[in-house]
N, C-alpha and C. Protein backbone atom coordinates (compact mmCIF):
# COMPACT_ATOMS: atom_id res chain seq x y z
N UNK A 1 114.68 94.35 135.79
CA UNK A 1 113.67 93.76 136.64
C UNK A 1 113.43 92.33 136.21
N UNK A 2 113.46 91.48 136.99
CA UNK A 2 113.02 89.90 136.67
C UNK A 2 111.57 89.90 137.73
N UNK A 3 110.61 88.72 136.75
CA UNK A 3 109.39 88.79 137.31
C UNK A 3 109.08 86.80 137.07
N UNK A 4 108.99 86.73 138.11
CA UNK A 4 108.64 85.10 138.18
C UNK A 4 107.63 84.77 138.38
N UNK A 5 107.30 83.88 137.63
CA UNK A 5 105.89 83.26 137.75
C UNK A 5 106.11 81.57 138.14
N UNK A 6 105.65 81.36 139.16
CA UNK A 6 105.45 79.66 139.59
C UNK A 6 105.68 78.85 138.32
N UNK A 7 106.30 77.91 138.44
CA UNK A 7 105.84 76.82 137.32
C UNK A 7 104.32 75.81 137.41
N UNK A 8 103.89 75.85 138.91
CA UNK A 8 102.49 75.15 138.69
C UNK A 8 101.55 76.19 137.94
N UNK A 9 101.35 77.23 138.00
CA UNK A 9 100.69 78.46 137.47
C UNK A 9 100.88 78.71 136.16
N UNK A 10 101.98 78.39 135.13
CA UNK A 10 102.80 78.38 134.18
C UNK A 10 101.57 77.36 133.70
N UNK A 11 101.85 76.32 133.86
CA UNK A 11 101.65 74.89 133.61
C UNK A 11 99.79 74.89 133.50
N UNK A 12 99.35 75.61 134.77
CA UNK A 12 97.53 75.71 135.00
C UNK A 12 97.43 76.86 133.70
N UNK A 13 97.61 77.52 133.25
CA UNK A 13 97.72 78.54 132.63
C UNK A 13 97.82 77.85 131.32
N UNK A 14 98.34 77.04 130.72
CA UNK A 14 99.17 76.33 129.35
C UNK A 14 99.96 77.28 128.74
N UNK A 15 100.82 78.05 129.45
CA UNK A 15 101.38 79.22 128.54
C UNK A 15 103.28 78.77 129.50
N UNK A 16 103.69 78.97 127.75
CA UNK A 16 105.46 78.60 128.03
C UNK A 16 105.64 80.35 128.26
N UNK A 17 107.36 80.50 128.67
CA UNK A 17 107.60 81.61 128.90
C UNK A 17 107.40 82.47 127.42
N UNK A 18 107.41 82.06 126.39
CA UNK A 18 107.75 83.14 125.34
C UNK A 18 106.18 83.43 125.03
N UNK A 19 105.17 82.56 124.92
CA UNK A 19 103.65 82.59 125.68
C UNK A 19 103.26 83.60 126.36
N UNK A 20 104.32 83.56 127.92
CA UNK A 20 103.87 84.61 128.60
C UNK A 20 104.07 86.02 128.01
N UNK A 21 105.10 86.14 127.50
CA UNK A 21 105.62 87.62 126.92
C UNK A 21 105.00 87.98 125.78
N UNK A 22 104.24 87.18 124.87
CA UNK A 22 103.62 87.80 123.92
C UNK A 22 102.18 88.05 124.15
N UNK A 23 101.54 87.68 125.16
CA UNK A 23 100.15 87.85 125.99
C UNK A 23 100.48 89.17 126.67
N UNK A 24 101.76 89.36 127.65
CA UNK A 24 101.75 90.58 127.71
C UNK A 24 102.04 91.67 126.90
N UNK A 25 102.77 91.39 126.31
CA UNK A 25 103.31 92.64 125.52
C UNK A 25 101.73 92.86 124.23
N UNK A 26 101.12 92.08 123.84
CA UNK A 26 99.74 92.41 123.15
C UNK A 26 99.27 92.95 124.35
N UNK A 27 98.85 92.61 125.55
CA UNK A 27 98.09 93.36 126.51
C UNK A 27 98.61 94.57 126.51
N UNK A 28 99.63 94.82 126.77
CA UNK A 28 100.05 96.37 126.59
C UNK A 28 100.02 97.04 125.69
N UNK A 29 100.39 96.46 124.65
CA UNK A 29 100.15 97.54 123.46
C UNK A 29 98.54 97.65 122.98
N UNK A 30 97.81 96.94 123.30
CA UNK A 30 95.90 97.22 123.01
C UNK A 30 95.80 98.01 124.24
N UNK A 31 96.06 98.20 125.11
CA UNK A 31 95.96 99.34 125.80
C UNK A 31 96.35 100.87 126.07
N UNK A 32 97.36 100.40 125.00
CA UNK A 32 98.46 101.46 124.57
C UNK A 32 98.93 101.96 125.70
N UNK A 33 99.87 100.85 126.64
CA UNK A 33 101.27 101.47 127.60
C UNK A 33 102.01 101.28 127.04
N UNK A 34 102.42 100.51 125.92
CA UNK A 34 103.48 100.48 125.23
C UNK A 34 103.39 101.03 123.47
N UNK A 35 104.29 101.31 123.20
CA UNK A 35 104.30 101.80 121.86
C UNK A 35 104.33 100.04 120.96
N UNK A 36 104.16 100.32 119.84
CA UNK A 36 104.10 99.11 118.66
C UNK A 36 105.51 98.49 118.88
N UNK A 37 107.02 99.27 119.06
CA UNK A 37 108.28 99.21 118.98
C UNK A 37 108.44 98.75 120.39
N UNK A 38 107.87 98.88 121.57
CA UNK A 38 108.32 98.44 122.76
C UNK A 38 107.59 97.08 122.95
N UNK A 39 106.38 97.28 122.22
CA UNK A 39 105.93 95.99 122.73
C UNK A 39 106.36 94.85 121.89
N UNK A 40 106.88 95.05 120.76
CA UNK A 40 107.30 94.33 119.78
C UNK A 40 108.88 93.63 120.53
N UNK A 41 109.41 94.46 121.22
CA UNK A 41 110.67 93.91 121.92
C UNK A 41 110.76 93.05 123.27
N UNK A 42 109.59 93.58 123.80
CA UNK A 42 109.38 92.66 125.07
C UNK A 42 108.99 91.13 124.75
N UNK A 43 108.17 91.22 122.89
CA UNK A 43 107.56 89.94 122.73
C UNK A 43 108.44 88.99 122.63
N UNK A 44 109.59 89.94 121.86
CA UNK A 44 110.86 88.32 121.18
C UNK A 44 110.30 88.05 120.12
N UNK A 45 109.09 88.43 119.24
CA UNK A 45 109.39 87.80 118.04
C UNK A 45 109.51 89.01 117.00
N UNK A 46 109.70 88.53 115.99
CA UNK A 46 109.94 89.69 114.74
C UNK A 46 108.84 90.52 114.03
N UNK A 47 108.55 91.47 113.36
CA UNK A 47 107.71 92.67 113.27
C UNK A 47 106.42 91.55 112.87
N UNK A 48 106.70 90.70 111.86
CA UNK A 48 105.56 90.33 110.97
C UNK A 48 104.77 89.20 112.08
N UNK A 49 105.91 88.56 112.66
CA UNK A 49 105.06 87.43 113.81
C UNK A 49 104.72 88.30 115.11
N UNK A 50 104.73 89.15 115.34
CA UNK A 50 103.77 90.26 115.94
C UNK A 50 102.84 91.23 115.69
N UNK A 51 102.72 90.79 114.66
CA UNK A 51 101.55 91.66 113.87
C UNK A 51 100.42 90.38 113.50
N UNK A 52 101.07 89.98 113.05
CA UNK A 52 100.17 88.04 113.34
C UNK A 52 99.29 88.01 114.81
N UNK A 53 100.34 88.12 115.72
CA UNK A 53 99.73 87.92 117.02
C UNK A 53 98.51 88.94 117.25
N UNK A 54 98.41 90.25 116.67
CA UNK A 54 98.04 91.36 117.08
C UNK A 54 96.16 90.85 116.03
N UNK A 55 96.83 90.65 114.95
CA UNK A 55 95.46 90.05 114.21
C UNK A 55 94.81 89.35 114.70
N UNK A 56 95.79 87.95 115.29
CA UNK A 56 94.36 86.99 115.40
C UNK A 56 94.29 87.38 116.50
N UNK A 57 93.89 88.69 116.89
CA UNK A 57 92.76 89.02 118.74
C UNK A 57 92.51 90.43 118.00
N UNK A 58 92.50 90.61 116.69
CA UNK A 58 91.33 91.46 116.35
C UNK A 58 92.02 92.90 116.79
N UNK A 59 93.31 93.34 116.93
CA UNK A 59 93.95 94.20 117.39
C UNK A 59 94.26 94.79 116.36
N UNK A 60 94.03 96.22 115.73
CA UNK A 60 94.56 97.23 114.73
C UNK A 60 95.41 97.83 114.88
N UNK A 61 96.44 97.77 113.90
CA UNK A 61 97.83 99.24 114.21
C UNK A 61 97.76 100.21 114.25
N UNK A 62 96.56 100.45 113.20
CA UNK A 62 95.59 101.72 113.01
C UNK A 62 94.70 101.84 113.76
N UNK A 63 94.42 103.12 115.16
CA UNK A 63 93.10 103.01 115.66
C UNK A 63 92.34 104.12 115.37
N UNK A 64 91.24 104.44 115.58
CA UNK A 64 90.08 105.60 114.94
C UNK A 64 91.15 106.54 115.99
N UNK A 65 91.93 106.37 117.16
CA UNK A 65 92.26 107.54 117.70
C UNK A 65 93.30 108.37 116.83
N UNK A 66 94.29 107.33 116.07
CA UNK A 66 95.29 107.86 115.30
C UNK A 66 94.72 108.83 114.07
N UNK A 67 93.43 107.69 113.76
CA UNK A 67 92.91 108.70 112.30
C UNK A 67 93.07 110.13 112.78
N UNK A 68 92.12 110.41 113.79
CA UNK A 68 91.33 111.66 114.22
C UNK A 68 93.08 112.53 114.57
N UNK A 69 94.18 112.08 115.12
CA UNK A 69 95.14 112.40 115.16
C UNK A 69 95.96 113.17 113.67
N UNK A 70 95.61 112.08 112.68
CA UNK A 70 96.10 112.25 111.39
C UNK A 70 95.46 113.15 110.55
N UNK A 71 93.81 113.17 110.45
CA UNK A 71 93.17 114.11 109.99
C UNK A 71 92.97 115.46 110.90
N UNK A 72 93.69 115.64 111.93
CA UNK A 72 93.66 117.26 112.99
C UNK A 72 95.10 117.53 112.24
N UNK A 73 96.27 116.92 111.75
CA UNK A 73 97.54 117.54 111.65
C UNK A 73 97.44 117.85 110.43
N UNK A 74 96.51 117.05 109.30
CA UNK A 74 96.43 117.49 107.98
C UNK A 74 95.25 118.86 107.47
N UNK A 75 94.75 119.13 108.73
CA UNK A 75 93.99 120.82 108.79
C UNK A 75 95.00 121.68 109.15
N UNK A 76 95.44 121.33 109.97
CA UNK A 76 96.77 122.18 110.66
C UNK A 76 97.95 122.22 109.62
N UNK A 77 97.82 121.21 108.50
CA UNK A 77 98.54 122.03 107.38
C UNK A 77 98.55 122.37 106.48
N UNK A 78 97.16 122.89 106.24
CA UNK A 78 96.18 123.24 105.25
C UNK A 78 95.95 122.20 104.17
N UNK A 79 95.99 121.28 104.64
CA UNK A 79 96.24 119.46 103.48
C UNK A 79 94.24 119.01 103.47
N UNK A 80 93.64 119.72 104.14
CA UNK A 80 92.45 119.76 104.49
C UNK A 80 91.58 120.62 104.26
């Protein structure tokens, strides 16, 4: 799929194309449509300069949903 965006809109916006892809791909993954690994590929940059990106907007790898995920599988194996 190719998705185009105007260059006057580009330009009103101040965001270059690799700009655009790391705005989305953080939008997706804080919403969690994408996994950490998909959105990390759509961004183009490498694990640590996407985890950068993910910090400075206050975004965790860890969310209270995973805990509650992590502490239900560690009852379920008597680790609890």
């Amino acid at each position: 799929m190719r998705l185009e965006i105007p260059d006057d809109i580009m330009t009103l916006a101040g965001l270059t194309e690799q700009d655009c892809l790391i705005e989305l791909s953080v939008h997706l993954y804080a919403g969690r449509r994408l996994s950490f690994g998909q959105a990390l590929r759509l961004s183009g940059l490498n694990r640590f300069e996407f985890e950068h990106q993910l910090a400075q907007r206050d975004i965790s790898l860890y969310t209270v949903a995973d805990l509650h995920e992590d502490v239900e599988t560690l009852r379920e194996l008597g680790r609890l």
